[in-house]
Protein backbone atom coordinates (compact mmCIF):
# COMPACT_ATOMS: atom_id res chain seq x y z
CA UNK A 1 18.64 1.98 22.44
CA UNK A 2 17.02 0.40 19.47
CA UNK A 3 17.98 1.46 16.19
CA UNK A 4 15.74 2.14 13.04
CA UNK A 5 17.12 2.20 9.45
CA UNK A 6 15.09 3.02 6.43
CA UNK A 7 16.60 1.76 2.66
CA UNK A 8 14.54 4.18 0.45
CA UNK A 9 15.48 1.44 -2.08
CA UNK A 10 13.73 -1.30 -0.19
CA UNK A 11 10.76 0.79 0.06
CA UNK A 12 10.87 1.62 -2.99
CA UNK A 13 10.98 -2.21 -4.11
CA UNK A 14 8.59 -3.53 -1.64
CA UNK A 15 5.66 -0.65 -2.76
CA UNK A 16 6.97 -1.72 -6.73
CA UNK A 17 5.83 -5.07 -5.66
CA UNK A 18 2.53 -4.18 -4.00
CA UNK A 19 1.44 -2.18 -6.87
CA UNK A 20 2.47 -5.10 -9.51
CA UNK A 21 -0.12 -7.38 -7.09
CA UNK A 22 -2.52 -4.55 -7.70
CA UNK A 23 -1.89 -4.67 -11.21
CA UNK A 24 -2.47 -8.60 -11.08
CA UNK A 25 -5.22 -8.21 -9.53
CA UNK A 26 -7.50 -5.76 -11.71
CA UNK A 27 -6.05 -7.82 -14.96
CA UNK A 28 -7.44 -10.84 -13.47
CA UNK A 29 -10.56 -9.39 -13.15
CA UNK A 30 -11.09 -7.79 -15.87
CA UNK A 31 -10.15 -11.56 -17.75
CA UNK A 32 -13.35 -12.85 -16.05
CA UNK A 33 -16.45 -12.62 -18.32
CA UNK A 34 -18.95 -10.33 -18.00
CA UNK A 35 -21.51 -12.68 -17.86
CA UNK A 36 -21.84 -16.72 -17.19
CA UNK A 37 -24.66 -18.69 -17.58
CA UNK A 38 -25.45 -19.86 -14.05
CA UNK A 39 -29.26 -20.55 -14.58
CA UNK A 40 -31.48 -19.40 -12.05
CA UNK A 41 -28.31 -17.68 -10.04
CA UNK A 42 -26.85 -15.57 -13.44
CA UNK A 43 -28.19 -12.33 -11.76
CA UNK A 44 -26.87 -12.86 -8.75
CA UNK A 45 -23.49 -13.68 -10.24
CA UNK A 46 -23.29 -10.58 -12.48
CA UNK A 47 -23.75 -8.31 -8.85
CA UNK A 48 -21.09 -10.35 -7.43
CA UNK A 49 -18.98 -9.76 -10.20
CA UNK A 50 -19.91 -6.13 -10.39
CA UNK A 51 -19.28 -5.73 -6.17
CA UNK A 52 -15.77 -7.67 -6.83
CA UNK A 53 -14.78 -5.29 -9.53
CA UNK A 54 -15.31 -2.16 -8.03
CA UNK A 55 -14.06 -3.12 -4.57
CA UNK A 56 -10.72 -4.24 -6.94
CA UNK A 57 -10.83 -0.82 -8.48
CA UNK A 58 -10.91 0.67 -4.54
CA UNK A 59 -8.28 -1.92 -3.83
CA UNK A 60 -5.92 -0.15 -6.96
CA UNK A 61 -6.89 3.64 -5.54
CA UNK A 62 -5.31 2.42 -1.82
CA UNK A 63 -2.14 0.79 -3.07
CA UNK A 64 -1.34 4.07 -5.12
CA UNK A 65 -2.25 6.06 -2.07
CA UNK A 66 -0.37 4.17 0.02
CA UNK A 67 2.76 3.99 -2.23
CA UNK A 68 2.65 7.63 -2.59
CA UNK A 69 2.42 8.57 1.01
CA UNK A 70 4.81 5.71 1.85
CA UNK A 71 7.75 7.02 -0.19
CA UNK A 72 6.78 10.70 0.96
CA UNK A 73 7.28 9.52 5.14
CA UNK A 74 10.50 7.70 3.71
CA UNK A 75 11.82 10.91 1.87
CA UNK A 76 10.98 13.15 4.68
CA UNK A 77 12.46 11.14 7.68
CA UNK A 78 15.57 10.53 5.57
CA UNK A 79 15.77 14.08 4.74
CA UNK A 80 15.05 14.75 8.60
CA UNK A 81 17.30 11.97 9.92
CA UNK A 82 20.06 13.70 10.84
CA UNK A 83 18.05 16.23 13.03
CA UNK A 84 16.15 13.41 14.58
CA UNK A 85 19.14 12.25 15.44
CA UNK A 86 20.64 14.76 17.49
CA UNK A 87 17.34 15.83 19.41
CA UNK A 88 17.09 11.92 20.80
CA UNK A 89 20.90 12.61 21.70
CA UNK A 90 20.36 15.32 23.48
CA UNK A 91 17.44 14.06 25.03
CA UNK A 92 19.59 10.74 26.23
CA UNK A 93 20.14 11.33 30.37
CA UNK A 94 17.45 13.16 30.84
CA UNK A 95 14.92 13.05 32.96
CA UNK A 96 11.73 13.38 33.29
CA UNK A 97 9.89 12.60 36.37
């Protein structure tokens, strides 16, 4: 049977670490100008920049989300492991054809 371990810790480190990204990200986008003098193209620039912002901004709303929910599955199968536990072994031998 394969086994599955879960470090609350490690989650807890690894969701730190995508958040910090998130972080990274949204500073280094917010260090770009505002505006750049690209002739002809400037207008079409400042949309880009505008569409890369805000999809940087949804970007920072799904990390959260996902850290929160993350560490809420974590907490709740770690809180539920032991039970999980002993339905699979008393489901072992069984079965069910």
């Amino acid at each position: 049977m394969t086994e599955i371990s879960i470090d609350r810790d490690v989650m807890v480190s690894l969701f730190t670490k995508l958040e910090s990204r998130g972080d990274q990200l949204r500073s280094a986008i917010s260090a770009a100008p505002p505006a750049a003098d690209a002739g002809e193209a400037s207008a079409e620039l400042g949309v880009i920049v505008v569409a890369i912002n805000e999809l940087a901004e949804k970007v920072q709303i799904a990390v959260k989300a996902l850290t929160e929910v993350g560490l809420d599955v974590a907490d709740d199968l770690l809180a539920g492991d032991e039970h999980a536990a002993d339905v699979f072994t008393r489901m072992e031998g069984l079965s069910f054809s």
